[in-house]
Protein backbone atom coordinates (compact mmCIF):
# COMPACT_ATOMS: atom_id res chain seq x y z
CA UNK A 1 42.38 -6.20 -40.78
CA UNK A 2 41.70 -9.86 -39.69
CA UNK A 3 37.83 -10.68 -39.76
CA UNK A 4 37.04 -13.32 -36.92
CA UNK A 5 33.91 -14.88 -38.25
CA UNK A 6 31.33 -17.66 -35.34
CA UNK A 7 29.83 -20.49 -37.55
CA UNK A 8 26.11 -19.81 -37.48
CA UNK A 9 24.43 -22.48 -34.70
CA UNK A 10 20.82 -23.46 -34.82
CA UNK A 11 18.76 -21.13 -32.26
CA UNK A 12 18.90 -23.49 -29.63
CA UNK A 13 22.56 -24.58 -29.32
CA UNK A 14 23.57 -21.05 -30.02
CA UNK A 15 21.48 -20.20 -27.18
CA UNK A 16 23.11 -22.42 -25.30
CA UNK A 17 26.87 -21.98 -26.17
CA UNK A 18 25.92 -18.29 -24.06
CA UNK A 19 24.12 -19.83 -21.12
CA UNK A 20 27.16 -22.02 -20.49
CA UNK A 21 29.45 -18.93 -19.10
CA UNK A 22 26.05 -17.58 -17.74
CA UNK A 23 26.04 -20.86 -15.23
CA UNK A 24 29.53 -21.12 -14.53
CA UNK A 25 29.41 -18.01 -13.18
CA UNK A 26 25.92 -18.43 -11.21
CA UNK A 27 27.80 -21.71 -9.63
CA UNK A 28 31.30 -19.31 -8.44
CA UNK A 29 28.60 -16.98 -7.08
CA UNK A 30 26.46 -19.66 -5.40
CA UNK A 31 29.83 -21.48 -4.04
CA UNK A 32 31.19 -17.93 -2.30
CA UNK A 33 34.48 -18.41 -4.87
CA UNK A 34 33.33 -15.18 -7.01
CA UNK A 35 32.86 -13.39 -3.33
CA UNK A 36 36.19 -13.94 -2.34
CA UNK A 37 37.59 -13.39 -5.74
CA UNK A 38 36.08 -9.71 -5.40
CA UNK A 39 37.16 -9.18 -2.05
CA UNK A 40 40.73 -9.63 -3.26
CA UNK A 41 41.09 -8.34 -6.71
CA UNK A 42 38.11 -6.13 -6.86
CA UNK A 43 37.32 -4.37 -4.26
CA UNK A 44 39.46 -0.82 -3.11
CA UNK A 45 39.19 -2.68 0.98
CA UNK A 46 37.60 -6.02 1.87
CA UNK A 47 34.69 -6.27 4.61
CA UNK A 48 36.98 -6.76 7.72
CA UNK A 49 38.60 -3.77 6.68
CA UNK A 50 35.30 -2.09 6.33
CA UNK A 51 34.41 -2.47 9.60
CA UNK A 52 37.21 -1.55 11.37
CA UNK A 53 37.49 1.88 9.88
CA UNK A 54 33.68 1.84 10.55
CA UNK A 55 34.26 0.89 14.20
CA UNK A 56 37.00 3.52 14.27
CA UNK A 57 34.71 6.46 13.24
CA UNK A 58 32.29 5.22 15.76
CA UNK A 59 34.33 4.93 18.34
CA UNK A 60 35.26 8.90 17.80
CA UNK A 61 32.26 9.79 17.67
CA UNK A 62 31.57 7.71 21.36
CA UNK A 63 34.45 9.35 22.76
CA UNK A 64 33.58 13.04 21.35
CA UNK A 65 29.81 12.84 22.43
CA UNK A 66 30.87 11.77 26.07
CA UNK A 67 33.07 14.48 26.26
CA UNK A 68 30.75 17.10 24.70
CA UNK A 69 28.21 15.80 27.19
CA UNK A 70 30.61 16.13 30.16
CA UNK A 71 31.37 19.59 29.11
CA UNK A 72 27.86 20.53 28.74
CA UNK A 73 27.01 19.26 32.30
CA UNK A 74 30.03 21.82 33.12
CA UNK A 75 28.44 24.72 31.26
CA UNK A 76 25.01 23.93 32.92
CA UNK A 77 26.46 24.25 36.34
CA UNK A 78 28.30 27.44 35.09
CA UNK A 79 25.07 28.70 33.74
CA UNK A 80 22.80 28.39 36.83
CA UNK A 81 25.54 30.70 38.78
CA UNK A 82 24.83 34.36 39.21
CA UNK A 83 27.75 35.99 41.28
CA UNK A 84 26.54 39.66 42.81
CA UNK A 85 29.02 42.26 44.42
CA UNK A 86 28.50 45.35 45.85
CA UNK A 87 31.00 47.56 44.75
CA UNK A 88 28.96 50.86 45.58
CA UNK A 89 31.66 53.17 45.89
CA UNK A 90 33.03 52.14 42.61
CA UNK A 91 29.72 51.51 40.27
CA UNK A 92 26.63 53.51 40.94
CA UNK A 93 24.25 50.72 42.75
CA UNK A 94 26.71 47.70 42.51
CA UNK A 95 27.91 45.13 40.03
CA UNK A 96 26.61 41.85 38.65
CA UNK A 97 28.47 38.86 37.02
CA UNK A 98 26.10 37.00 35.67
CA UNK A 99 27.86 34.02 34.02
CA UNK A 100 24.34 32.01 32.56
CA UNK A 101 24.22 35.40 30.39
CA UNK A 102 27.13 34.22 28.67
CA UNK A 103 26.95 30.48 28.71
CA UNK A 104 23.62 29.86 27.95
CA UNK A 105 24.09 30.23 24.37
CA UNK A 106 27.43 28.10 24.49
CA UNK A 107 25.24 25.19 25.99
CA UNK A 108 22.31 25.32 23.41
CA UNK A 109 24.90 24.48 20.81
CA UNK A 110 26.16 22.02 22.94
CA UNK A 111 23.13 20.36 22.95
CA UNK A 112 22.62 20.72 19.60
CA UNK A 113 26.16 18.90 19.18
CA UNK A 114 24.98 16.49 21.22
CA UNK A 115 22.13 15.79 18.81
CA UNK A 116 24.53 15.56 15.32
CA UNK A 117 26.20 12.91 17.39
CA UNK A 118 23.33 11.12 18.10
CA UNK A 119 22.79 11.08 14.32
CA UNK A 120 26.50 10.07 13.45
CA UNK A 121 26.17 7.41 15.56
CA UNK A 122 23.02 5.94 14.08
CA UNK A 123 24.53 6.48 10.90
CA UNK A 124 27.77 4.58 11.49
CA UNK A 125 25.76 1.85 13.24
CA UNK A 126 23.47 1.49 9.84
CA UNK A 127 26.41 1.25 7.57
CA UNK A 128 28.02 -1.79 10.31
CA UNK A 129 25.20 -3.55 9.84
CA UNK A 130 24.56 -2.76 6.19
CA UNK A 131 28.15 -4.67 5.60
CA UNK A 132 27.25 -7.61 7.08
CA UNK A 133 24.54 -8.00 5.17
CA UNK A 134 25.34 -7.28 2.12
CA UNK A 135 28.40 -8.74 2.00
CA UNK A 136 26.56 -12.10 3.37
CA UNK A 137 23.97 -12.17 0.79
CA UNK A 138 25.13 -9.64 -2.41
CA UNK A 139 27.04 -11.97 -4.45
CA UNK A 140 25.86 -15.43 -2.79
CA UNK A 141 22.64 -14.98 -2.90
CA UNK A 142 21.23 -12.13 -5.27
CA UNK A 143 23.47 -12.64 -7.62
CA UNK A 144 22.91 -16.21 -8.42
CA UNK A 145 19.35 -15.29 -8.39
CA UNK A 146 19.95 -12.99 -11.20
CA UNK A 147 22.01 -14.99 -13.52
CA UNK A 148 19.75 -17.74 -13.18
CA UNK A 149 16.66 -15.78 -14.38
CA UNK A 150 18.74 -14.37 -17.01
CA UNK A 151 20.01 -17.55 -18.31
CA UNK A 152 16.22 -19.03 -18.10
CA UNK A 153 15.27 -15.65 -20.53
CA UNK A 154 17.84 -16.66 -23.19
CA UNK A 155 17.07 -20.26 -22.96
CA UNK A 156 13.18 -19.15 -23.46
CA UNK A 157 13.78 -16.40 -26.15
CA UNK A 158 12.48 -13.82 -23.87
CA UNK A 159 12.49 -10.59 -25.74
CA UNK A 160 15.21 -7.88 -25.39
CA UNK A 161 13.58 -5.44 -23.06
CA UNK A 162 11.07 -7.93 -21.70
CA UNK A 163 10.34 -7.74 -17.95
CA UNK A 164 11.98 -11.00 -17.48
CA UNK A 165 15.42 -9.62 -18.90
CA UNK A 166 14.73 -6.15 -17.33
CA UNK A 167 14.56 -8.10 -14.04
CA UNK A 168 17.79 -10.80 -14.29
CA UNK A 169 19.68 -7.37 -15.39
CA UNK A 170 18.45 -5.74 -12.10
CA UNK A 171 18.88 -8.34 -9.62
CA UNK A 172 22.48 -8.83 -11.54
CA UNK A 173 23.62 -4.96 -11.51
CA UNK A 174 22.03 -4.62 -7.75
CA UNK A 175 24.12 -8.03 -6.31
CA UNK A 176 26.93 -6.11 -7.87
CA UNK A 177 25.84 -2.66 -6.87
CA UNK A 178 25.31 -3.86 -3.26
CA UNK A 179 28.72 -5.75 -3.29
CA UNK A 180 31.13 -2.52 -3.98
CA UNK A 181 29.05 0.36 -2.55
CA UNK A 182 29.80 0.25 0.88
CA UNK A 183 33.47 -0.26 0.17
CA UNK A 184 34.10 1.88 -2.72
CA UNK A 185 31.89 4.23 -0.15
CA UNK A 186 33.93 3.78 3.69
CA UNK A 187 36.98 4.10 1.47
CA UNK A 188 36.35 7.20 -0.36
CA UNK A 189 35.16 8.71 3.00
CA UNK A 190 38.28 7.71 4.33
CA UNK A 191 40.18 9.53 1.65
CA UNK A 192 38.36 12.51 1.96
CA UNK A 193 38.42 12.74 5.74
CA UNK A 194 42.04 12.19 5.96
CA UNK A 195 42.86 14.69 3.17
CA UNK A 196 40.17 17.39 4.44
CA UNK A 197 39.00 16.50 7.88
CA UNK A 198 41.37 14.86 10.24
CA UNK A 199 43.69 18.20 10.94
CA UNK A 200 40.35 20.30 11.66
CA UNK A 201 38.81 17.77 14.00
CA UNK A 202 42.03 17.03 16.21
CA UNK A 203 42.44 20.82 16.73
CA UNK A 204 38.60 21.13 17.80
CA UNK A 205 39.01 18.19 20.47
CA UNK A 206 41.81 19.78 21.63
CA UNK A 207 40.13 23.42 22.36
CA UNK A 208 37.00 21.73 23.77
CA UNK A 209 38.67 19.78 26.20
CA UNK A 210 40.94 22.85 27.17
CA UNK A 211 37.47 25.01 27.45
CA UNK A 212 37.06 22.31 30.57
CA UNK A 213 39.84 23.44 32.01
CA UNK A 214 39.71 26.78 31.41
CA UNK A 215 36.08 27.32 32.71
CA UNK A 216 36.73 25.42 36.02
CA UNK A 217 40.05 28.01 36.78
CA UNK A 218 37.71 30.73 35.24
CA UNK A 219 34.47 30.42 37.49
CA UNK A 220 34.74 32.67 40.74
CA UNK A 221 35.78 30.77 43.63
CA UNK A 222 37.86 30.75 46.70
CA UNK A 223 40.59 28.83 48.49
CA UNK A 224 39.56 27.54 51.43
CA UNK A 225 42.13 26.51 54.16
CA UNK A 226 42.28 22.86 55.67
CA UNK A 227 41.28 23.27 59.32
CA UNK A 228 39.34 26.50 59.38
CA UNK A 229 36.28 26.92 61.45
CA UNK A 230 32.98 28.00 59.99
CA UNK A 231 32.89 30.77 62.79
CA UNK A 232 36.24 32.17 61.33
CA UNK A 233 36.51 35.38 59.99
CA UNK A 234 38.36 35.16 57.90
CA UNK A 235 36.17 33.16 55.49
CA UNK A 236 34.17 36.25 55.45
CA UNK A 237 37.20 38.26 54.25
CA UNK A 238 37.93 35.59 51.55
CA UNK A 239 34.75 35.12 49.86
CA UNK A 240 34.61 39.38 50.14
CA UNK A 241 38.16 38.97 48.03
CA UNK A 242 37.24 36.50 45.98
CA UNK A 243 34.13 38.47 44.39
CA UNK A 244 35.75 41.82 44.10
CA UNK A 245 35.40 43.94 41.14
CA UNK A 246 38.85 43.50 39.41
CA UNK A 247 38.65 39.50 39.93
CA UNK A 248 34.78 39.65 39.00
CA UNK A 249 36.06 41.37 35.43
CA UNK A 250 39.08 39.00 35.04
CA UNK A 251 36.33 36.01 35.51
CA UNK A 252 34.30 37.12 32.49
CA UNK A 253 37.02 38.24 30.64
CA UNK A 254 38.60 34.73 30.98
CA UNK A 255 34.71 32.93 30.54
CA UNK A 256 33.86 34.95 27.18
CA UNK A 257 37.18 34.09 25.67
CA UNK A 258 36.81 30.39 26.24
CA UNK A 259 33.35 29.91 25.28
CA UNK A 260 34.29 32.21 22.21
CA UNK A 261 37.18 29.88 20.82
CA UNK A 262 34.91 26.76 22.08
CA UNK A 263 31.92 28.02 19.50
CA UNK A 264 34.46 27.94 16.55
CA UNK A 265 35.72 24.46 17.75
CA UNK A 266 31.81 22.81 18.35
CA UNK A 267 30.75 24.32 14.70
CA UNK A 268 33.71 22.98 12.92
CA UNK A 269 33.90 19.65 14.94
CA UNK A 270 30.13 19.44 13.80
CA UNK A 271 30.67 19.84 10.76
CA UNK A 272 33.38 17.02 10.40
CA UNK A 273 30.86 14.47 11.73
CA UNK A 274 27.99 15.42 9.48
CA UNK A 275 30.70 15.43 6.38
CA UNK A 276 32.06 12.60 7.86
CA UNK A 277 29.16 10.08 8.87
CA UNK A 278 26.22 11.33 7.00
CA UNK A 279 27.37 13.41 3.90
CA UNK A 280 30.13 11.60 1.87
CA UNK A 281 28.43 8.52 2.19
CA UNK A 282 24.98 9.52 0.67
CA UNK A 283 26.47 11.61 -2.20
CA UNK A 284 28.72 8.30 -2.96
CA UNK A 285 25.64 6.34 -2.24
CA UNK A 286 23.99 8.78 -5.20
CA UNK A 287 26.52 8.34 -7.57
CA UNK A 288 26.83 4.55 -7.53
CA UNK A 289 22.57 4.15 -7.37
CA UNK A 290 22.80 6.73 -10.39
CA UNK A 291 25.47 4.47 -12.41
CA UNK A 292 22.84 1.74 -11.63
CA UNK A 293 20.15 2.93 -13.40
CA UNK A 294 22.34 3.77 -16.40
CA UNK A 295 24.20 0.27 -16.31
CA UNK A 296 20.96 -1.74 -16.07
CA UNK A 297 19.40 0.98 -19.13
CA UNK A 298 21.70 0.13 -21.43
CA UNK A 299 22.36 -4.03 -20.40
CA UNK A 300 18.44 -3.60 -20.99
CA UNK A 301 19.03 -2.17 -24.81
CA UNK A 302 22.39 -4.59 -25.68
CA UNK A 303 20.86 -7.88 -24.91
């Protein structure tokens, strides 16, 4: 076994012999070489990349809260509609189709989706400007901050443990915290949303924005032909058509089965946004702020 033995230095110069590295480094930090260093070696996606996937999530969730929005407008109009028929000499006192009976619930949830959003929007928006910032001031500005106190605490003799220490190893661990999180965070979520997500939310969009379609064919209505007079009656005869009992029953038939498979598709589609947007990135948030506190711990006990 080979035995590498330092000469033993006077306090000062030995002191000093450790500060050297200690500045170096504060002056790559300071100059933006360590930040671009890190951006190409170090971190799993650099901040351009960042934001784009960030910009891509928001623009899906734009584009889905427009659309559940427009379909919720649909299902308001479908609610307020109550279609009666008299059909005495089939049912006992008549019939009622009374389409808000079935839609109503369908467009509280709709709402609701409206609202998760709303919140997957804000969240997306945080994180966008969370990069920029960061990125702008993590490892040019904190970071150099830290190693500059620290180096002052070994040039001192602060104590091991001491509050100046304890702080140069926060400010240090936090520029570097600060630096990867959001990263190591939009590309984890990515991973996970491709791997978990992606296949579940395309199918939802697709069965809400047939739900459009299928309400608008499903409502009761009639075809009116170009050039008929008001007086004409046959528009009496139409409408009469139009509303009787068989079509009435195909109508709800058609509406409960759409709003039925559109439930499914809101809940899950929910679900992807809040797993998406709000989820993944506070329980990787968690884990990095909890490797933190242990990294600046024991930094605190070595040195």
């Amino acid at each position: 076994m080979v035995t590498v033995r330092f000469p033993r230095l006077p306090g000062a110069p030995r002191r000093l012999l450790i500060v050297v590295p200690v500045l170096l480094l504060l002056l790559a930090g300071a100059t933006g070489l360590l930040d671009s260093m890190v951006d190409a070696v170090v971190t799993p996606m650099s901040p351009t990349q960042a934001r784009a996937e960030l910009h891509r999530i928001q623009l899906e969730a734009g584009l889905a809260y427009v659309s559940v929005r427009a379909l919720g407008r649909l299902v308001a109009v479908a609610s307020s509609t109550t279609v009666n028929a008299n059909v005495g000499a089939v049912v006992n006192g008549g019939a009622s189709l009374e389409v808000g009976n079935v839609m109503q619930p369908f467009e509280q949830l709709l709402d609701g989706f409206g609202d998760v959003l709303m919140v997957s929007l804000i969240s997306v928006t945080i994180q966008l400007v969370l990069v920029d910032v960061l990125d702008a001031f993590a490892l040019q500005w904190v970071l150099p901050v830290g190693l500059g106190v620290l180096a002052i605490a070994m040039l001192i003799g602060a104590p091991r443990g001491g509050p100046l220490r304890r702080l140069s190893h926060a400010l240090v661990a936090g520029a570097v915290l600060a630096k990867l999180l959001l990263p190591v965070g939009v590309q984890g979520t990515e991973s996970l949303s491709n791997r978990f997500l992606h296949d579940r939310a395309t199918q939802s969009a697709t069965v809400l924005n047939q739900t459009r379609v299928d309400l608008v064919s499903a409502l009761p209505s009639f075809e009116e032909e170009p050039g008929r007079s008001w007086y004409n009656p046959a528009r009496v005869t139409d409408r009469v058509s139009a509303l009787s009992p068989d079509r009435l029953a195909s109508s709800l038939g058609k509406i409960t089965d759409s709003v039925e498979r559109a439930v499914e598709a809101s809940l899950t589609w929910m679900a992807v946004f809040v797993l998406e947007t709000v989820l993944f990135p506070l329980t990787i948030a968690g884990l990095s702020i909890w490797l933190f506190r242990i990294t600046v711990r024991h930094a605190s006990r070595a040195t």
